[in-house]
Protein backbone atom coordinates (compact mmCIF):
# COMPACT_ATOMS: atom_id res chain seq x y z
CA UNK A 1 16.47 14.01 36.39
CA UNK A 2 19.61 11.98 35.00
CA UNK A 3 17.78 8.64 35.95
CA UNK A 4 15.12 9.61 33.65
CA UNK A 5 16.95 10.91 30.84
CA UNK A 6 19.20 7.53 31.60
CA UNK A 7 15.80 5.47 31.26
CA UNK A 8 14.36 7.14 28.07
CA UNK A 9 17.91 6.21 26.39
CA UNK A 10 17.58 2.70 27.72
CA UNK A 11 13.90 2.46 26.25
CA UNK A 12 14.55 3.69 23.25
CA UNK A 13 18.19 1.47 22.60
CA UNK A 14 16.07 -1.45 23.59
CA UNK A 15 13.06 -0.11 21.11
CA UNK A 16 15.53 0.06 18.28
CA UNK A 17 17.12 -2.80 19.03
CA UNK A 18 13.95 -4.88 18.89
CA UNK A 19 13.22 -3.24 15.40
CA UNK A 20 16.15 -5.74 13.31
CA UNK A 21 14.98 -8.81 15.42
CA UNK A 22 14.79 -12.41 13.44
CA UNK A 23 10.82 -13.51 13.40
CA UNK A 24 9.62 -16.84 13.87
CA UNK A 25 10.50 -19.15 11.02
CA UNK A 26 6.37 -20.22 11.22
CA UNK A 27 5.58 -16.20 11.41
CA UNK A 28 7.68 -15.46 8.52
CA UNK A 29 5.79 -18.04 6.33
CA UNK A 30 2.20 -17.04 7.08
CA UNK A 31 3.16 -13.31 6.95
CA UNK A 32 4.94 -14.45 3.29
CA UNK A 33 1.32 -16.22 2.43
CA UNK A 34 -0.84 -13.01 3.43
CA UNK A 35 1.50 -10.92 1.37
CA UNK A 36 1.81 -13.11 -1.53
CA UNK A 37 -2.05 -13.32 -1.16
CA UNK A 38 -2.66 -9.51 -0.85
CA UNK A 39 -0.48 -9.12 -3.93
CA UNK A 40 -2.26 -11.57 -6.10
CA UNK A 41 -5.94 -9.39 -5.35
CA UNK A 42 -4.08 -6.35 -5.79
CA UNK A 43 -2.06 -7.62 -9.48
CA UNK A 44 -6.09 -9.11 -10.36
CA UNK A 45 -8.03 -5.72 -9.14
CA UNK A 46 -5.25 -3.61 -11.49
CA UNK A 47 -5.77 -6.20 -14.58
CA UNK A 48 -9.64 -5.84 -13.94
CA UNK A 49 -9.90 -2.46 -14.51
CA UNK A 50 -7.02 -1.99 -16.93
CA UNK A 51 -9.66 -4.69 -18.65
CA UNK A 52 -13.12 -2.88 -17.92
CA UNK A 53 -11.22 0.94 -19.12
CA UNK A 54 -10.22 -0.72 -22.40
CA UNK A 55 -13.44 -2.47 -22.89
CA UNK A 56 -14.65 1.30 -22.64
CA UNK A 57 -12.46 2.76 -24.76
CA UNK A 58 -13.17 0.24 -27.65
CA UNK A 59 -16.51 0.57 -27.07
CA UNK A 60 -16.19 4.22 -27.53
CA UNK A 61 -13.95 3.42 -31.13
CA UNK A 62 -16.37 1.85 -32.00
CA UNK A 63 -19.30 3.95 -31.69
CA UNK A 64 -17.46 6.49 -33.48
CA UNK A 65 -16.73 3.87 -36.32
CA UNK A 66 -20.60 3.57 -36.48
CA UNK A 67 -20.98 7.16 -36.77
CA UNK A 68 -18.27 7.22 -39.75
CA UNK A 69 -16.34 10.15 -38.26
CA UNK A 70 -12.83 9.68 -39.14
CA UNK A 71 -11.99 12.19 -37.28
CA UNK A 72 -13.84 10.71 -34.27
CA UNK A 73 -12.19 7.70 -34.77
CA UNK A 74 -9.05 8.53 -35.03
CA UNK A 75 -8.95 11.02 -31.52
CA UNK A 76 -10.72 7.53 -29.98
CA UNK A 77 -8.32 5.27 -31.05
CA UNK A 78 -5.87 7.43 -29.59
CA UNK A 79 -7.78 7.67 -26.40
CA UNK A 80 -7.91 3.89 -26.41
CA UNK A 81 -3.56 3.45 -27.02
CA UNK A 82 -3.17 5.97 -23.86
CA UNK A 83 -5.90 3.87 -21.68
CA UNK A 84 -4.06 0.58 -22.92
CA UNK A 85 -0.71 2.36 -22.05
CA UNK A 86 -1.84 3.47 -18.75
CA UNK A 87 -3.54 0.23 -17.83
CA UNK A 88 0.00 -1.71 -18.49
CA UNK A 89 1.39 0.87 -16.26
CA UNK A 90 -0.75 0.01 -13.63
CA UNK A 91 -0.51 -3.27 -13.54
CA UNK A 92 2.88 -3.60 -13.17
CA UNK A 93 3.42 -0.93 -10.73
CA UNK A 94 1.12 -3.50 -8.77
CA UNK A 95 2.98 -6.67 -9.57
CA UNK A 96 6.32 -4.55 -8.51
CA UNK A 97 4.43 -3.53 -5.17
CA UNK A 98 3.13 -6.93 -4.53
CA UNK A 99 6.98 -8.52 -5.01
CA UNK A 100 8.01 -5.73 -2.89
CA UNK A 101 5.22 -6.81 -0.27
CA UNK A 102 6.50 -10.45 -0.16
CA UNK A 103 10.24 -9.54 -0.16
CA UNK A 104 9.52 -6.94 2.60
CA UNK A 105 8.15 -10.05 4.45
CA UNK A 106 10.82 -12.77 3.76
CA UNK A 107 13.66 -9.86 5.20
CA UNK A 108 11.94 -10.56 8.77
CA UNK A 109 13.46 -13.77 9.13
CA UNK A 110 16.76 -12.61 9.00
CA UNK A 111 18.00 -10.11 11.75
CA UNK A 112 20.36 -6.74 12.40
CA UNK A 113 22.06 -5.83 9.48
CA UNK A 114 21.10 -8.54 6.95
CA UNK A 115 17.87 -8.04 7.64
CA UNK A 116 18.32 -3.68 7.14
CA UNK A 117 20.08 -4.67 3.72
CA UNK A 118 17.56 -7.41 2.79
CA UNK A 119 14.93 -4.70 3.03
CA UNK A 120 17.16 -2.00 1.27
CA UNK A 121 17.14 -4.12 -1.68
CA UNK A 122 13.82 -4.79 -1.46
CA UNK A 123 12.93 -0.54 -1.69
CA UNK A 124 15.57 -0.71 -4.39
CA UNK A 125 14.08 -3.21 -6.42
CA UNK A 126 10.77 -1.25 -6.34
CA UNK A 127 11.71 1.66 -6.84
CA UNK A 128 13.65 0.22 -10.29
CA UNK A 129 10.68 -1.55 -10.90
CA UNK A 130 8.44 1.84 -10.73
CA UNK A 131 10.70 3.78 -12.72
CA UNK A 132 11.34 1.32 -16.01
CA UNK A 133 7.28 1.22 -15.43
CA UNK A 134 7.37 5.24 -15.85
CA UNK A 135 10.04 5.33 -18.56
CA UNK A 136 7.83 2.35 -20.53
CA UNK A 137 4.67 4.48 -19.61
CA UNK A 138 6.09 7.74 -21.08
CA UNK A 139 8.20 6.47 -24.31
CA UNK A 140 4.49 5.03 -25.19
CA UNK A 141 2.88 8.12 -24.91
């Protein structure tokens, strides 16, 4: 019984120990390139349909510009500031998680605790990043 309880603690020191380990120089670059790739679709995907929402909300400002409701208008082009607003928002909670992605990735080739506080920063930098996002998001509203 103490030999397995012995062996589990072994397994799991070497586990965590294996977690903070330096990658490849080679590894760290092509993980760097998927990320930074990843990121770019995900940063083009948000600014697409930031782009196709607004399209739809001027199109609807518009249609009730034909109709000459100034009322209309007015609740549309509201409508339209809050998709504009929201679509910012968006896209720079994606450019945020797409740094994030690549920094993440560039912390593996360092190893114990550099590589622990690399990645801290990294988290910490996002989660700045997402709250100036929120506190631009809301002060628009």
């Amino acid at each position: 019984m103490r030999l397995n309880a012995l062996f589990v603690i072994a397994a799991a020191g070497l586990a965590l120990a294996g977690c903070n380990k330096a990658e490849a120089p080679a590894e760290v670059q092509h993980d760097v390139a998927t990320a930074t790739a990843e990121g770019q679709r995900d940063v083009a995907d948000a600014r697409a349909d930031a782009s196709e929402n607004m399209a739809d909300a001027n199109k609807d400002v518009a249609d009730a510009a034909a109709d000459n409701d100034p009322k209309d208008v007015a609740d549309q082009s509201k409508d339209a500031a809050q998709t504009a607003v929201k679509g910012d928002y968006k896209v720079v909670v994606a450019q945020a998680e797409a740094a994030h992605k690549v920094a993440t990735e560039k912390c593996e080739a360092l190893s114990g605790s550099a590589q622990k506080d690399c990645k801290d920063r990294a988290d910490s930098d996002l989660d700045h990043a997402k709250k100036q996002a929120e506190q631009a998001r809301d002060g628009a509203g």
